[in-house]
C-alpha atoms as a PDB file:
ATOM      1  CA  UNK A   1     -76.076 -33.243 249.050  1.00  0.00           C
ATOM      2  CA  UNK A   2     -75.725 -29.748 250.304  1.00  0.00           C
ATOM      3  CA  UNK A   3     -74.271 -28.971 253.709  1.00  0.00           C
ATOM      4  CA  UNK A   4     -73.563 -25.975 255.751  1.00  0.00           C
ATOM      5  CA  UNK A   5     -70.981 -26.102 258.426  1.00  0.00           C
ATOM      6  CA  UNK A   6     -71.276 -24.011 261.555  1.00  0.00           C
ATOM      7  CA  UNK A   7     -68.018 -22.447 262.848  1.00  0.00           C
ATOM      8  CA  UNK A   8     -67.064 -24.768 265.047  1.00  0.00           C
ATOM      9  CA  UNK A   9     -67.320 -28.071 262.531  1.00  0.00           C
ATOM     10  CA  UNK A  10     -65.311 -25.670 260.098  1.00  0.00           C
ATOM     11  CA  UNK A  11     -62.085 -25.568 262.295  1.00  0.00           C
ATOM     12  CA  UNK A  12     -62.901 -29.334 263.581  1.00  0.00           C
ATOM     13  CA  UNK A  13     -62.976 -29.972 259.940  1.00  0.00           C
ATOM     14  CA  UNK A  14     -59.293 -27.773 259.528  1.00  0.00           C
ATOM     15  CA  UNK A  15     -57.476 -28.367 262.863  1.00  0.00           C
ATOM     16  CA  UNK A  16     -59.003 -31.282 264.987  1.00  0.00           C
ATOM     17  CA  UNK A  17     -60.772 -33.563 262.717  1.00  0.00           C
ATOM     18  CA  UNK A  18     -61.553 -36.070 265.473  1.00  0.00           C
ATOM     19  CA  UNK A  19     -64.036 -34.423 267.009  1.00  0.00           C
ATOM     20  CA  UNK A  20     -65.940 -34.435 264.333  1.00  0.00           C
ATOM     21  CA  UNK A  21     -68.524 -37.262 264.538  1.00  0.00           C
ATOM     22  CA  UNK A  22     -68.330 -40.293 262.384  1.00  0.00           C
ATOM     23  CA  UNK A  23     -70.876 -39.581 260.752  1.00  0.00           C
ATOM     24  CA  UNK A  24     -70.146 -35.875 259.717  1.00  0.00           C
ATOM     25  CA  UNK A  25     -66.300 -37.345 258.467  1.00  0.00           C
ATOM     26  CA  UNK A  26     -68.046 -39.844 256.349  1.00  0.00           C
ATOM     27  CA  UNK A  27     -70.695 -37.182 254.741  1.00  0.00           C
ATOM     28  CA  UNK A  28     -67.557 -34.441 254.235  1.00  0.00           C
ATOM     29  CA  UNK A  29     -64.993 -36.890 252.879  1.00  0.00           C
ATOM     30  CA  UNK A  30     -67.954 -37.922 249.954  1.00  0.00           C
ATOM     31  CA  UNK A  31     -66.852 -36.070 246.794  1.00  0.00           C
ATOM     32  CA  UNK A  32     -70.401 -35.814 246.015  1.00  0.00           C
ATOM     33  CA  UNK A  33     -71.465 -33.336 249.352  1.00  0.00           C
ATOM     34  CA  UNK A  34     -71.010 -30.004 248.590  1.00  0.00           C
ATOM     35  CA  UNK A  35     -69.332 -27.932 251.615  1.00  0.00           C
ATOM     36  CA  UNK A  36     -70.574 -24.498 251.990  1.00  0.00           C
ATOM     37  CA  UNK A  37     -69.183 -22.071 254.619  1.00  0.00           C
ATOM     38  CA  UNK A  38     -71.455 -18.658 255.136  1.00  0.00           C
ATOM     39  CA  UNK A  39     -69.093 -15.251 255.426  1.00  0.00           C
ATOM     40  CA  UNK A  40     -70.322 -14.880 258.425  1.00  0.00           C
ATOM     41  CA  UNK A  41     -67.640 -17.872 259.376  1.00  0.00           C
ATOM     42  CA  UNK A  42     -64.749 -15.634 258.686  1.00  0.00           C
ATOM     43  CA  UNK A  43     -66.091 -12.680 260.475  1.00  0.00           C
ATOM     44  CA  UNK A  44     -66.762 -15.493 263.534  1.00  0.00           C
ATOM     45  CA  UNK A  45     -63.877 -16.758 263.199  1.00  0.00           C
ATOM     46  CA  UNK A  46     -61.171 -13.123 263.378  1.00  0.00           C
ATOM     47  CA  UNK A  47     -63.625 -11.846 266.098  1.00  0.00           C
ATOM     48  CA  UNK A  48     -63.144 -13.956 268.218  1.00  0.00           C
ATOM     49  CA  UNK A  49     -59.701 -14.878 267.439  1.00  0.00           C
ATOM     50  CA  UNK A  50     -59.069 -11.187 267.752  1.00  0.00           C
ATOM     51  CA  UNK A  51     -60.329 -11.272 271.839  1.00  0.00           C
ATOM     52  CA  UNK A  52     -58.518 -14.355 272.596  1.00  0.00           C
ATOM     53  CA  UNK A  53     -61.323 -16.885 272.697  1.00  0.00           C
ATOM     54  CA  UNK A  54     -59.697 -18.864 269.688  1.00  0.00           C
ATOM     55  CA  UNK A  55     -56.227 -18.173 269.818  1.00  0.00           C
ATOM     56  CA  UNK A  56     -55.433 -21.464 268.077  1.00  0.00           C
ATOM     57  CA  UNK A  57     -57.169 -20.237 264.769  1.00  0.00           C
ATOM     58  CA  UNK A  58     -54.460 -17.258 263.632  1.00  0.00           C
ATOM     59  CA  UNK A  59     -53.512 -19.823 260.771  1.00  0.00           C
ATOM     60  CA  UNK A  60     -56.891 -20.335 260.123  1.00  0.00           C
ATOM     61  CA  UNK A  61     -57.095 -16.445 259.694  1.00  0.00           C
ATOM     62  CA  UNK A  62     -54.269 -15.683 258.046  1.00  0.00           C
ATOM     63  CA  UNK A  63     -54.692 -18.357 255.454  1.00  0.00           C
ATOM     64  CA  UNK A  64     -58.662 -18.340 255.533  1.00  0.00           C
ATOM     65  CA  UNK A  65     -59.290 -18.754 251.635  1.00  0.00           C
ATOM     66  CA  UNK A  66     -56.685 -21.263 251.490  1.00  0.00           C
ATOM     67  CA  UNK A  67     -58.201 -23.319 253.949  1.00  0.00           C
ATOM     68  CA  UNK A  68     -61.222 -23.284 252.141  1.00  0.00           C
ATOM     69  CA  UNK A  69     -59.945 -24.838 249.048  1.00  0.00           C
ATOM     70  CA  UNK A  70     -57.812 -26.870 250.944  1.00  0.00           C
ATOM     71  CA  UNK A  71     -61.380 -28.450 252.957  1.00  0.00           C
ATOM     72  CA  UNK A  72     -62.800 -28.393 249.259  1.00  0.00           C
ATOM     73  CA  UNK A  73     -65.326 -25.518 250.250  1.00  0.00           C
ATOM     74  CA  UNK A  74     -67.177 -23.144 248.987  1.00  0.00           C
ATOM     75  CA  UNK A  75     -68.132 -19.610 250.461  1.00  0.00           C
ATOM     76  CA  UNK A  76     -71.773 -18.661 250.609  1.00  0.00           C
ATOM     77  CA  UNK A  77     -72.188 -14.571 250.559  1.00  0.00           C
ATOM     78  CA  UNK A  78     -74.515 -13.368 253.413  1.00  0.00           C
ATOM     79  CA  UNK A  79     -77.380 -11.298 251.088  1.00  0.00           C
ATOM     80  CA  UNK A  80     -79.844  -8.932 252.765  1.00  0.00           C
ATOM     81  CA  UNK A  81     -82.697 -11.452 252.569  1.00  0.00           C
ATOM     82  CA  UNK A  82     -80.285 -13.981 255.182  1.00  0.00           C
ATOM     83  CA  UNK A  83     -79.996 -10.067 257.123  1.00  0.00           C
ATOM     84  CA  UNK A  84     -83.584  -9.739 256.955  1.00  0.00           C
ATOM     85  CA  UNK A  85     -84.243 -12.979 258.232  1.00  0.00           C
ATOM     86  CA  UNK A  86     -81.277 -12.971 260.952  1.00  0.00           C
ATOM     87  CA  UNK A  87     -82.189  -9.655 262.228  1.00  0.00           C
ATOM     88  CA  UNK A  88     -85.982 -10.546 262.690  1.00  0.00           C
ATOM     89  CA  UNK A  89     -86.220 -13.970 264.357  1.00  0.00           C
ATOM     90  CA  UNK A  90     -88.033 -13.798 267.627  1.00  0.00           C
ATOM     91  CA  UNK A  91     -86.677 -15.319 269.477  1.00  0.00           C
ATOM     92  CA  UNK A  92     -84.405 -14.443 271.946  1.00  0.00           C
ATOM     93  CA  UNK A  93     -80.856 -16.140 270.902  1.00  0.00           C
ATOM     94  CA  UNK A  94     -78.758 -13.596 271.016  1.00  0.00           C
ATOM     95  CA  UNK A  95     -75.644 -14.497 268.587  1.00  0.00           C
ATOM     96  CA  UNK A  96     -75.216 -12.429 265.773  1.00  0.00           C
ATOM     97  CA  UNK A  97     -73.710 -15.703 263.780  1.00  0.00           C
ATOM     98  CA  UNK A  98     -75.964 -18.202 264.966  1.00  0.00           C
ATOM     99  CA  UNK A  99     -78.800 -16.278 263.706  1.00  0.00           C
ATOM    100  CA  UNK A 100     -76.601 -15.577 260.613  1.00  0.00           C
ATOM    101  CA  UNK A 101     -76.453 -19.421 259.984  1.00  0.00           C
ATOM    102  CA  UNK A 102     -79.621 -20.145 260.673  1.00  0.00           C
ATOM    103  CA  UNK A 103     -81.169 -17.967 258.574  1.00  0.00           C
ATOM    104  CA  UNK A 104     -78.247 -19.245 255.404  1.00  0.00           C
ATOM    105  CA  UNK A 105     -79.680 -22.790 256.471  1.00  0.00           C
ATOM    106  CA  UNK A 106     -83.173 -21.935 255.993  1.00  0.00           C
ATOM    107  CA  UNK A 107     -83.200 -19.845 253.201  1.00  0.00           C
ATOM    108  CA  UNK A 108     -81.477 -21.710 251.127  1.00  0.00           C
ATOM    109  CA  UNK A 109     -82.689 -25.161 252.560  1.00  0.00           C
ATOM    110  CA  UNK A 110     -79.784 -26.405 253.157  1.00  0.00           C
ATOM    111  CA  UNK A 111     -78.859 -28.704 256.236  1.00  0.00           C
ATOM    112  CA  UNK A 112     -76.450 -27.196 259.154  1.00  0.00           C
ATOM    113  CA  UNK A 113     -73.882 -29.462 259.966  1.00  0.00           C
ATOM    114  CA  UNK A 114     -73.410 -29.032 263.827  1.00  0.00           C
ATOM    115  CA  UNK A 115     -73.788 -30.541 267.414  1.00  0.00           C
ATOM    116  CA  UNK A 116     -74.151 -26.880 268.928  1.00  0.00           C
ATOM    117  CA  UNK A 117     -77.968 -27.128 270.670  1.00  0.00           C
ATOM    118  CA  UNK A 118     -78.047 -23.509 270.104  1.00  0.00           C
ATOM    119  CA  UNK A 119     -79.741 -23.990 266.723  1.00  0.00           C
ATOM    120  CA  UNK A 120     -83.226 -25.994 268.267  1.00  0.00           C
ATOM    121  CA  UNK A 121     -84.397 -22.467 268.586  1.00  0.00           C
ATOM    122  CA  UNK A 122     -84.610 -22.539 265.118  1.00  0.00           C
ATOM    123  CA  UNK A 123     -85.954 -24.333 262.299  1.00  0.00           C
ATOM    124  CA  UNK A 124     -82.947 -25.253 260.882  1.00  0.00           C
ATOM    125  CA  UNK A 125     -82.016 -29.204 259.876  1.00  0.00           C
ATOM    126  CA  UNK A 126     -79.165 -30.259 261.973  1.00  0.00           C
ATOM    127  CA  UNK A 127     -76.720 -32.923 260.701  1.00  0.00           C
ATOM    128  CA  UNK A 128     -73.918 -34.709 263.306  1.00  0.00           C
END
């Protein structure tokens, strides 16, 4: 299985794996899922790092790739058809990454591993 992790079960995942649900620890300790994190992640991640709303993530910056392989991850590029597709939903959700991650998720049907409710204003699988 394929998953998708939204930017919040990423630094769960990293920094406070207990709030991850049971079920979510279960499907990303299986050798057999496959753990994809979308670019847009990082980009999430320094931004708002950068204007204080995550200051607990500067390791998580600093060391971003090694994190990755350390969470046995794999980065998904954002190509201009997951643009496309981000820049033209209509509806009105205004989060640059949500709609990044939504579109990644749909695309390339693959499920979107979190509990943010955000994402029912797309058509996007939801795992937690």
């Amino acid at each position: 299985m394929r998953v998708l992790l939204d930017t919040h079960a990423l630094l769960w995942l990293l920094l406070e794996p207990a709030k991850l649900s049971k079920r979510v620890r279960r499907l990303l300790s299986d050798t057999s899922t496959e753990v994809l994190v979308s670019s847009a992640t990082a980009w999430e991640i320094a931004t708002k790092h950068r204007l204080g709303k995550l200051e607990h993530a500067a390791d998580v910056v600093r060391g971003y790739a090694d994190h990755l392989r350390t969470a046995l991850a794999t980065e998904i590029s954002i190509s201009s058809a997951h643009a496309l597709l981000a820049g033209g939903f209509k509806n009105a959700h205004k989060d640059p990454f949500d709609r990044l991650l939504a579109s990644q998720s749909i695309l390339e049907g693959i499920p979107l591993v979190s509990n943010d409710r955000a994402f029912d204003e797309f058509s996007v699988t939801l795992l937690w």
